[in-house]
C-alpha atoms as a PDB file:
ATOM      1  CA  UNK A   1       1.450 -10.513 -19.686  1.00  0.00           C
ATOM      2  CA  UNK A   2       0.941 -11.505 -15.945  1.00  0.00           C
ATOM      3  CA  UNK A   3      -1.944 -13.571 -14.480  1.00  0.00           C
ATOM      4  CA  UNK A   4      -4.537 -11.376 -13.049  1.00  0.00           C
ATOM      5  CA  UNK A   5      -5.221 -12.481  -8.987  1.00  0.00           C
ATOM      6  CA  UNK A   6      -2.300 -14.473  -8.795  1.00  0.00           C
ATOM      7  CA  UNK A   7      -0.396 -11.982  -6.659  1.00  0.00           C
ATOM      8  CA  UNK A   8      -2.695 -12.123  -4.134  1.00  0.00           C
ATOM      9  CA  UNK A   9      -2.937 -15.921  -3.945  1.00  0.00           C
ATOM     10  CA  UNK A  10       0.484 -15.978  -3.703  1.00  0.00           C
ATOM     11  CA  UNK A  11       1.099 -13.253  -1.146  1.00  0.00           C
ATOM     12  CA  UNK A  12      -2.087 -14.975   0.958  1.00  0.00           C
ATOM     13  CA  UNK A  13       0.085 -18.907   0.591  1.00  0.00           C
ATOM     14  CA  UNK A  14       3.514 -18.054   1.230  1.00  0.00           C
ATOM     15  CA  UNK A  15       3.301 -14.292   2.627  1.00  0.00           C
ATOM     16  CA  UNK A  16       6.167 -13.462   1.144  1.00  0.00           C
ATOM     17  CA  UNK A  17       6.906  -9.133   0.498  1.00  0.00           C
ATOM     18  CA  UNK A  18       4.760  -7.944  -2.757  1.00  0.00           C
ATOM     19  CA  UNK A  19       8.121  -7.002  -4.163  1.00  0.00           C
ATOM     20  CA  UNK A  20       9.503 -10.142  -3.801  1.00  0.00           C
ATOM     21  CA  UNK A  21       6.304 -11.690  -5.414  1.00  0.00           C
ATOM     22  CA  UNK A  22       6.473  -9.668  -8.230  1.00  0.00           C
ATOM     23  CA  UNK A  23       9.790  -9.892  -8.891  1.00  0.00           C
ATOM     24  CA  UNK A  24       9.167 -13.821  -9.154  1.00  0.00           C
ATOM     25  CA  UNK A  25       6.344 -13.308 -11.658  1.00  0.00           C
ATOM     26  CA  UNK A  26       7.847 -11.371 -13.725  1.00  0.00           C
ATOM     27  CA  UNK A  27      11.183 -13.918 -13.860  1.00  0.00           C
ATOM     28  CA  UNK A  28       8.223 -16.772 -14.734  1.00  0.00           C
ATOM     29  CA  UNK A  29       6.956 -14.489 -17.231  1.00  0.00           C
ATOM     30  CA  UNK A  30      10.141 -14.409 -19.279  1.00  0.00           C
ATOM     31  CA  UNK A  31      10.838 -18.175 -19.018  1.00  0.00           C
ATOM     32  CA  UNK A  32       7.231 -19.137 -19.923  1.00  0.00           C
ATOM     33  CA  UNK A  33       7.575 -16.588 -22.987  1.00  0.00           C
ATOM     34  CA  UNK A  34       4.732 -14.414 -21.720  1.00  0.00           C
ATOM     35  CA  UNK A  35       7.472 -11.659 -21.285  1.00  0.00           C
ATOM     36  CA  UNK A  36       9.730 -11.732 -24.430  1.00  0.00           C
ATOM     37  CA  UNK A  37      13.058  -9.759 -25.462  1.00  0.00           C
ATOM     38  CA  UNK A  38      12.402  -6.489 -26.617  1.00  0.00           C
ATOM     39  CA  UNK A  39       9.132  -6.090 -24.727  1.00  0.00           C
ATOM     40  CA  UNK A  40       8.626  -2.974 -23.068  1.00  0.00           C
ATOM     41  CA  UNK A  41       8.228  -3.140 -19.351  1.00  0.00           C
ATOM     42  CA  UNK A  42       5.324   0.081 -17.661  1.00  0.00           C
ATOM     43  CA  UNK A  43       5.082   0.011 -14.674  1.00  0.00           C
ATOM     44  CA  UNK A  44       1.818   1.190 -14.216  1.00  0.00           C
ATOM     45  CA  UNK A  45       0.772  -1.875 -16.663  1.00  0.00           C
ATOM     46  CA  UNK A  46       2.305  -4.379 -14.273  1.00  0.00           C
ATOM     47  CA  UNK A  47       0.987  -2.894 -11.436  1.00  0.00           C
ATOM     48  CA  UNK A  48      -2.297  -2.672 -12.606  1.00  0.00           C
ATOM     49  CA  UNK A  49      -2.253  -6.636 -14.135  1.00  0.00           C
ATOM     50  CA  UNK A  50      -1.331  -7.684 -10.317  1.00  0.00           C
ATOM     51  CA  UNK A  51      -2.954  -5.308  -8.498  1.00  0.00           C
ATOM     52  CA  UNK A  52      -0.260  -3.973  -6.541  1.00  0.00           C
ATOM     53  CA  UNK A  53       1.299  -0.265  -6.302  1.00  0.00           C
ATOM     54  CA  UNK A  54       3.873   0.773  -8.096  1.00  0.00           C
ATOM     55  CA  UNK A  55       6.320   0.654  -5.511  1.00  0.00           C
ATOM     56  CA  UNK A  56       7.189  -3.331  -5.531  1.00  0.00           C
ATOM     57  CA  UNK A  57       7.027  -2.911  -9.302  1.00  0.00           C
ATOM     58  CA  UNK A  58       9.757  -0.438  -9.067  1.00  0.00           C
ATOM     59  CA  UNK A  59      11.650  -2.641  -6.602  1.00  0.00           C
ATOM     60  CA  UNK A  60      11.026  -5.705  -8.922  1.00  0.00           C
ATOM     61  CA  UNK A  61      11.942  -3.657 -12.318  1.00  0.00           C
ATOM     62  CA  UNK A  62      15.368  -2.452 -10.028  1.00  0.00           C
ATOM     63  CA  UNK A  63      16.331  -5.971  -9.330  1.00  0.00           C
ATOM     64  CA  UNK A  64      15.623  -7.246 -13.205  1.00  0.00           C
ATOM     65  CA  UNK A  65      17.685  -4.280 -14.003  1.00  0.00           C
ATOM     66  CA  UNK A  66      21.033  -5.163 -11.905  1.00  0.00           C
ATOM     67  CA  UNK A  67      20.808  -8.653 -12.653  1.00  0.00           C
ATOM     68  CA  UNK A  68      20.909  -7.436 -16.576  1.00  0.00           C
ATOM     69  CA  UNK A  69      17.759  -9.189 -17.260  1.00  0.00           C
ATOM     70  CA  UNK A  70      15.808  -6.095 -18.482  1.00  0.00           C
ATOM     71  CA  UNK A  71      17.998  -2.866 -19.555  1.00  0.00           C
ATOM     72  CA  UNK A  72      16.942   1.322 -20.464  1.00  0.00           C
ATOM     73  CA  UNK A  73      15.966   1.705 -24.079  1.00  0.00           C
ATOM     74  CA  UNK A  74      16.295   5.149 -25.654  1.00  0.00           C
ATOM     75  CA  UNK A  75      12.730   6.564 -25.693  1.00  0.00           C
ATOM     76  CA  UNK A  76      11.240   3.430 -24.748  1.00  0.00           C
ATOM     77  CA  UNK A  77      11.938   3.114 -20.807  1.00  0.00           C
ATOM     78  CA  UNK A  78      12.717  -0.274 -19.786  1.00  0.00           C
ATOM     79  CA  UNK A  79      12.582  -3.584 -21.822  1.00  0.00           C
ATOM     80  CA  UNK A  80      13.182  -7.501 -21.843  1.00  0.00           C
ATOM     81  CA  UNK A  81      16.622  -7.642 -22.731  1.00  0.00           C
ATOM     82  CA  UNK A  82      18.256  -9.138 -25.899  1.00  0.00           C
ATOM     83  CA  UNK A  83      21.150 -11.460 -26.020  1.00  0.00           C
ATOM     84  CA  UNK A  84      23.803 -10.932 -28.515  1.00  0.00           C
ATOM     85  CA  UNK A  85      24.983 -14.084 -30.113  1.00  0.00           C
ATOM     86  CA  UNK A  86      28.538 -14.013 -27.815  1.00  0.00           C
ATOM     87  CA  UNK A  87      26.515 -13.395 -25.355  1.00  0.00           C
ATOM     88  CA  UNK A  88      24.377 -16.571 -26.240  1.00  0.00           C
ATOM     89  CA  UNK A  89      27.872 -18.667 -26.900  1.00  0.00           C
ATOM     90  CA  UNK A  90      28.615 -17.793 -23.444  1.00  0.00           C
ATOM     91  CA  UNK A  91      25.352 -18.465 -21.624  1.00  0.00           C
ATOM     92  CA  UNK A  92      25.526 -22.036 -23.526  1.00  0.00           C
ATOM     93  CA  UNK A  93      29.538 -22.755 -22.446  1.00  0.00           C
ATOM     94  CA  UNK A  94      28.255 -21.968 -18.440  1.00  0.00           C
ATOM     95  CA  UNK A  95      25.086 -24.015 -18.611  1.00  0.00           C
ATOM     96  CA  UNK A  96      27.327 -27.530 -20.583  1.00  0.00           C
ATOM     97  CA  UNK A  97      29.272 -27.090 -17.425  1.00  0.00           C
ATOM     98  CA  UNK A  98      26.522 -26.974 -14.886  1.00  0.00           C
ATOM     99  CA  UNK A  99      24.370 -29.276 -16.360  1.00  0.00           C
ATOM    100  CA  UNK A 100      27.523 -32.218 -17.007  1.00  0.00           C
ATOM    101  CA  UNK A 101      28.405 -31.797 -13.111  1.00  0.00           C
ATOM    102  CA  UNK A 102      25.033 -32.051 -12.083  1.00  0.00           C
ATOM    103  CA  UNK A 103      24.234 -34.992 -14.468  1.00  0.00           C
ATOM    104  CA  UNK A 104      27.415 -36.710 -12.704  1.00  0.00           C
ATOM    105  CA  UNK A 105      26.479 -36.265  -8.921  1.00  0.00           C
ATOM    106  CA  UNK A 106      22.891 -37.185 -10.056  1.00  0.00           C
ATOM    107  CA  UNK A 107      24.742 -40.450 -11.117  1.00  0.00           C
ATOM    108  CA  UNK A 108      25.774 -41.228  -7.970  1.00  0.00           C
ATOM    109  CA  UNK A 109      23.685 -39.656  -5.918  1.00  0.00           C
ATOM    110  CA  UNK A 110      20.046 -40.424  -7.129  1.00  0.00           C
ATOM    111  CA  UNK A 111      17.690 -42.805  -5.591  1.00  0.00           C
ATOM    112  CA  UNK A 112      15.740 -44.992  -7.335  1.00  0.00           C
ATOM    113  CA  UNK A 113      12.392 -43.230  -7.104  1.00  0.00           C
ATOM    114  CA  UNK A 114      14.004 -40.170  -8.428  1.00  0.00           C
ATOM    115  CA  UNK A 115      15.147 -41.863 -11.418  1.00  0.00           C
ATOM    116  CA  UNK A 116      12.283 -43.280 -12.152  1.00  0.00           C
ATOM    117  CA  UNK A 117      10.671 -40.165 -12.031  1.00  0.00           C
ATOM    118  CA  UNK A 118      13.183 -38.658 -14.804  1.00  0.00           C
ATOM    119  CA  UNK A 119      11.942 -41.897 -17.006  1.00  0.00           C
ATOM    120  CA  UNK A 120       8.425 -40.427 -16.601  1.00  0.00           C
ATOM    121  CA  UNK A 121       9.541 -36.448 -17.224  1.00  0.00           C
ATOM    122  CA  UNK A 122      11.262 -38.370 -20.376  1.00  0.00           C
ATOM    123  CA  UNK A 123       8.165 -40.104 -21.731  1.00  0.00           C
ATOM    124  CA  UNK A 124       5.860 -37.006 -20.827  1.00  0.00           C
ATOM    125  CA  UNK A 125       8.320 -34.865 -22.488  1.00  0.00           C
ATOM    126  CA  UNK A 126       7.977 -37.602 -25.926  1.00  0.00           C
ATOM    127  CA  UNK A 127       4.296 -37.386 -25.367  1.00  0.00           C
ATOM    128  CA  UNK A 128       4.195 -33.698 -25.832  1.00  0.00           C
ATOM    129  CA  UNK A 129       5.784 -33.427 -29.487  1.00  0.00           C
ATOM    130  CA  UNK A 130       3.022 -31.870 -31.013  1.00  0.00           C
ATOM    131  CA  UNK A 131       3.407 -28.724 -28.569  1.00  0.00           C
ATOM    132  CA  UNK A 132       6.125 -27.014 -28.424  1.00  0.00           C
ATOM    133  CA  UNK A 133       5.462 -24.914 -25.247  1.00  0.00           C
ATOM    134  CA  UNK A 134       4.585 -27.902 -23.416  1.00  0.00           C
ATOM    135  CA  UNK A 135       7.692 -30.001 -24.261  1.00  0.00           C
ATOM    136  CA  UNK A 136       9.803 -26.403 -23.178  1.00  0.00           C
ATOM    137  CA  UNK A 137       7.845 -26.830 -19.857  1.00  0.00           C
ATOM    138  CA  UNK A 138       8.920 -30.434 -19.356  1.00  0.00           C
ATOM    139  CA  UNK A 139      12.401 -29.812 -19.982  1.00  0.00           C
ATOM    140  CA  UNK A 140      12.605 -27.469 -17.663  1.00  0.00           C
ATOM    141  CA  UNK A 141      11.211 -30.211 -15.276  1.00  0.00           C
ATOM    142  CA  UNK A 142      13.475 -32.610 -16.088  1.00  0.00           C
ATOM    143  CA  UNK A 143      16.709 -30.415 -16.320  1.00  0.00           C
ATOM    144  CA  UNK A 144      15.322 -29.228 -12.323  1.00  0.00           C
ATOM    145  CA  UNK A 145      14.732 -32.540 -11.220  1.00  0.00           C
ATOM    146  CA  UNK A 146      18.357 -33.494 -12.632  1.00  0.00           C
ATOM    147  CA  UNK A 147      19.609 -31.215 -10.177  1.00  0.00           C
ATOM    148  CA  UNK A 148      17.628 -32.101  -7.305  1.00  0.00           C
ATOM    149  CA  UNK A 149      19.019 -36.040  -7.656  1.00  0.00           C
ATOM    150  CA  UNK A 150      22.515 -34.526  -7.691  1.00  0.00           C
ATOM    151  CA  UNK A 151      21.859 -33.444  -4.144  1.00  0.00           C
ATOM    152  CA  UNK A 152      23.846 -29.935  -4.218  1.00  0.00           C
ATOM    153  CA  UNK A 153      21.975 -26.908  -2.510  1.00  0.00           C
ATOM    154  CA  UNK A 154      24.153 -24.881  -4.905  1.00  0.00           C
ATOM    155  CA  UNK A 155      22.985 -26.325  -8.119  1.00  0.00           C
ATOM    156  CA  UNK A 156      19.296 -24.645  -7.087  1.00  0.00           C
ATOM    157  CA  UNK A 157      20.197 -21.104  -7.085  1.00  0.00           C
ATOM    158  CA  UNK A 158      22.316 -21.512 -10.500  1.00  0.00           C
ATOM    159  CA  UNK A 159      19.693 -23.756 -12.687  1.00  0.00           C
ATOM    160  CA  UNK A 160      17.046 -20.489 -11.685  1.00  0.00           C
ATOM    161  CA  UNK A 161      19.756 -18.391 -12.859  1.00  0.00           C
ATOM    162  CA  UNK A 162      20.665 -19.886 -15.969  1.00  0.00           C
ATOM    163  CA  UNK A 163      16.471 -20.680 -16.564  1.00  0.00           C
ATOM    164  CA  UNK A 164      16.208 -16.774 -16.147  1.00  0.00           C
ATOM    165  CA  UNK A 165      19.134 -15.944 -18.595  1.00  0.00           C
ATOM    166  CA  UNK A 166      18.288 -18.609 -20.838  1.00  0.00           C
ATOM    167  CA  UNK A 167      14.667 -17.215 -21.306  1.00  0.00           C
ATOM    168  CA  UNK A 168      16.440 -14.174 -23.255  1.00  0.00           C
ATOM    169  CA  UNK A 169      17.674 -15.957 -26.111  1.00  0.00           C
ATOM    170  CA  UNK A 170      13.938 -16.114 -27.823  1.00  0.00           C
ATOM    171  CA  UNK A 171      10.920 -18.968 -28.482  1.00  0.00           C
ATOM    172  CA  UNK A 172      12.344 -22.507 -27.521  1.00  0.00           C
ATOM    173  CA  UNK A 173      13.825 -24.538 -30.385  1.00  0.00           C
ATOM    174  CA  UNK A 174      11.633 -26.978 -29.821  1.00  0.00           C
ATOM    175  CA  UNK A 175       9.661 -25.275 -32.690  1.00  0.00           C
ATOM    176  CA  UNK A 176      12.411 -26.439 -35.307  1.00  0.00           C
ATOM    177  CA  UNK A 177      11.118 -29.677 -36.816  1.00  0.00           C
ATOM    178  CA  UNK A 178      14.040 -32.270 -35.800  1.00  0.00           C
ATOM    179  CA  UNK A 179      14.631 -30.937 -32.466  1.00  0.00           C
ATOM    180  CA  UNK A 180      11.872 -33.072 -30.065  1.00  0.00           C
ATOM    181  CA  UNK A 181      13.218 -36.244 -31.569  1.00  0.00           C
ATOM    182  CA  UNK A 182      16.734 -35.875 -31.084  1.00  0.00           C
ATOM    183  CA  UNK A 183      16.466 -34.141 -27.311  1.00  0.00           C
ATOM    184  CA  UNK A 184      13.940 -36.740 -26.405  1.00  0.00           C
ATOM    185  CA  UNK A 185      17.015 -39.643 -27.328  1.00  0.00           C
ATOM    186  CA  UNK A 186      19.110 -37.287 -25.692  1.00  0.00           C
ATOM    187  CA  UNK A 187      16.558 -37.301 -22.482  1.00  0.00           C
ATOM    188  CA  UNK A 188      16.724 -41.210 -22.218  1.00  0.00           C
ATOM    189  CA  UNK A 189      20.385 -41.128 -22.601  1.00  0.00           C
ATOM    190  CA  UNK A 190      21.394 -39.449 -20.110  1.00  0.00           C
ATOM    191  CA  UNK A 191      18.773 -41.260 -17.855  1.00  0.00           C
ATOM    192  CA  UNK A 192      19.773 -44.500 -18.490  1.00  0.00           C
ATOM    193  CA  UNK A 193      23.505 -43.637 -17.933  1.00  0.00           C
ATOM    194  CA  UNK A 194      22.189 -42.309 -14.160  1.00  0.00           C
ATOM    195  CA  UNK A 195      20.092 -44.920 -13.806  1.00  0.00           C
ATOM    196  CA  UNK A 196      23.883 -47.853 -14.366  1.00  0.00           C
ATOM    197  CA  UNK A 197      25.200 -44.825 -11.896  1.00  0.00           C
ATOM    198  CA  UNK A 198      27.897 -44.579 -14.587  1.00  0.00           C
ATOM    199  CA  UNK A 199      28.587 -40.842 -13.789  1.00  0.00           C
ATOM    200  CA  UNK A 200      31.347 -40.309 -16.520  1.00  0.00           C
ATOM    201  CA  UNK A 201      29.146 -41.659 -19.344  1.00  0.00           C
ATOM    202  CA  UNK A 202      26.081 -39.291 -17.899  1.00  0.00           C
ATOM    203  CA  UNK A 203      28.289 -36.451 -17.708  1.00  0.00           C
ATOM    204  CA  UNK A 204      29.660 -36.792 -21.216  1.00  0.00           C
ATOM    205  CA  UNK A 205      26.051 -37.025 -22.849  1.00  0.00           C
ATOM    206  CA  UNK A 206      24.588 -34.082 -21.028  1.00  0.00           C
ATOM    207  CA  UNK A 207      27.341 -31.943 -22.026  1.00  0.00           C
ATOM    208  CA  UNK A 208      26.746 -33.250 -25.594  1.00  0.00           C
ATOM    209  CA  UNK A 209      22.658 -32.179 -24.957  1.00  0.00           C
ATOM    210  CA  UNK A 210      23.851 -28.951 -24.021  1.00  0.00           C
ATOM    211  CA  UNK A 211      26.260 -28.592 -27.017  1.00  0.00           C
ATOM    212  CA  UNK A 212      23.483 -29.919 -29.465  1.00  0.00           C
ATOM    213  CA  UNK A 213      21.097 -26.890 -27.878  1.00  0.00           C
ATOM    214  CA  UNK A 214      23.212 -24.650 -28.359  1.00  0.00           C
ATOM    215  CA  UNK A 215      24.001 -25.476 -32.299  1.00  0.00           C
ATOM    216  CA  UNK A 216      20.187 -25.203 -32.625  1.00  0.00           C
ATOM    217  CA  UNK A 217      19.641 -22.087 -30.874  1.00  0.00           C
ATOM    218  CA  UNK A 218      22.363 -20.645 -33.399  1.00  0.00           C
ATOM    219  CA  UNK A 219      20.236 -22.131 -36.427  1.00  0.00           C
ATOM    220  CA  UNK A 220      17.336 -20.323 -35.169  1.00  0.00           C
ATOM    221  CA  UNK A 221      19.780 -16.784 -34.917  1.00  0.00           C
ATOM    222  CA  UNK A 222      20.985 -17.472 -38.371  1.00  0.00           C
ATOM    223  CA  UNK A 223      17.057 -17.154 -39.634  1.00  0.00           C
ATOM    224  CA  UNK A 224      16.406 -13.829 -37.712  1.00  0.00           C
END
């Protein structure tokens, strides 16, 4: 579930508080899919993976809890949580709005370097079709570095947010057949409409991404 050592390399690099620290992993493990909904959380496991005691566990496992990421399961203790399809719908409606504002200021905001650095996320995420996993990893990239060209403090705290929420709704849909080649156009779309600084156009389209992810995701509910 969670690297073994890594707490400690972390704690040594940044000393930040082991509950903080594990708290983080744990929100990683859920986005990269190590952590999945329905998966039962011990604490004693986790604690024992990261070599830590169970009290930042606890405080981790509390703070997972209030933020609805994890909930109690009736003779099961606690476990990754699972989105209900509204709950999906919802999720979906936030992130079209966050990501067409941030896909806007990155219009006007971006410089030059930065965009050319969302050309390469774009052609690494195109180079990557034959793995799914790896093109979910990109995206996230490129989505993050969207956000950083828009040049809003805000917009950090709510992609991690809507990363940690959106790791709830199950395996990326990058595993359905026609998906990589229509969010790759996508991708370059929106780019190229930051890149003319036309901030309408790149709102529109990444609004449209976001849409098209969403009707996706609900093809992939529809077949569980």
């Amino acid at each position: 579930m969670l690297g073994e050592g890594a707490l400690k390399r972390e704690e040594a690099d940044g000393q930040l508080p082991r509950g903080e620290i594990v708290y983080r992993h744990m929100c990683a493990a859920m986005r990269s899919g190590a952590l999945r909904p329905g998966d039962r959380l011990r604490e004693e496991e986790v604690a024992r993976q990261l070599g830590v005691s169970r009290t930042p566990v606890r405080e981790a496992l509390g703070r997972l809890l209030a933020r609805g990421l994890v909930e109690s399961s009736p003779g099961r203790g606690l476990v990754v949580r699972n989105l209900s399809t509204g709950e999906v719908i919802e999720l979906y409606a936030m992130r079209e709005i966050i990501e067409g504002a941030a896909a806007h200021l990155a219009a006007q905001q971006a410089s030059q370097p930065e965009i050319d650095h969302l050309g390469d996320l774009a052609a690494e995420f195109r180079a990557s079709f034959e793995d799914p996993q790896s093109m979910a990893r990109c995206n996230r990239r490129l989505h993050e570095a969207i956000y950083r060209a828009a040049k809003n403090r805000y917009f950090d705290s709510a992609s991690r947010e809507l990363q940690d929420a959106i790791a709830l709704v199950g395996p990326t849909t990058y595993t359905l057949v026609d998906r990589p080649a229509v969010a790759a156009e996508e991708h370059e779309q929106i780019i190229k409409a930051i890149g003319k600084r036309d901030a309408a156009l790149a709102e529109q389209l990444a609004r449209a991404h976001i849409r098209e992810a969403l009707r996706t995701r609900l093809r992939i509910l529809g077949k569980t």
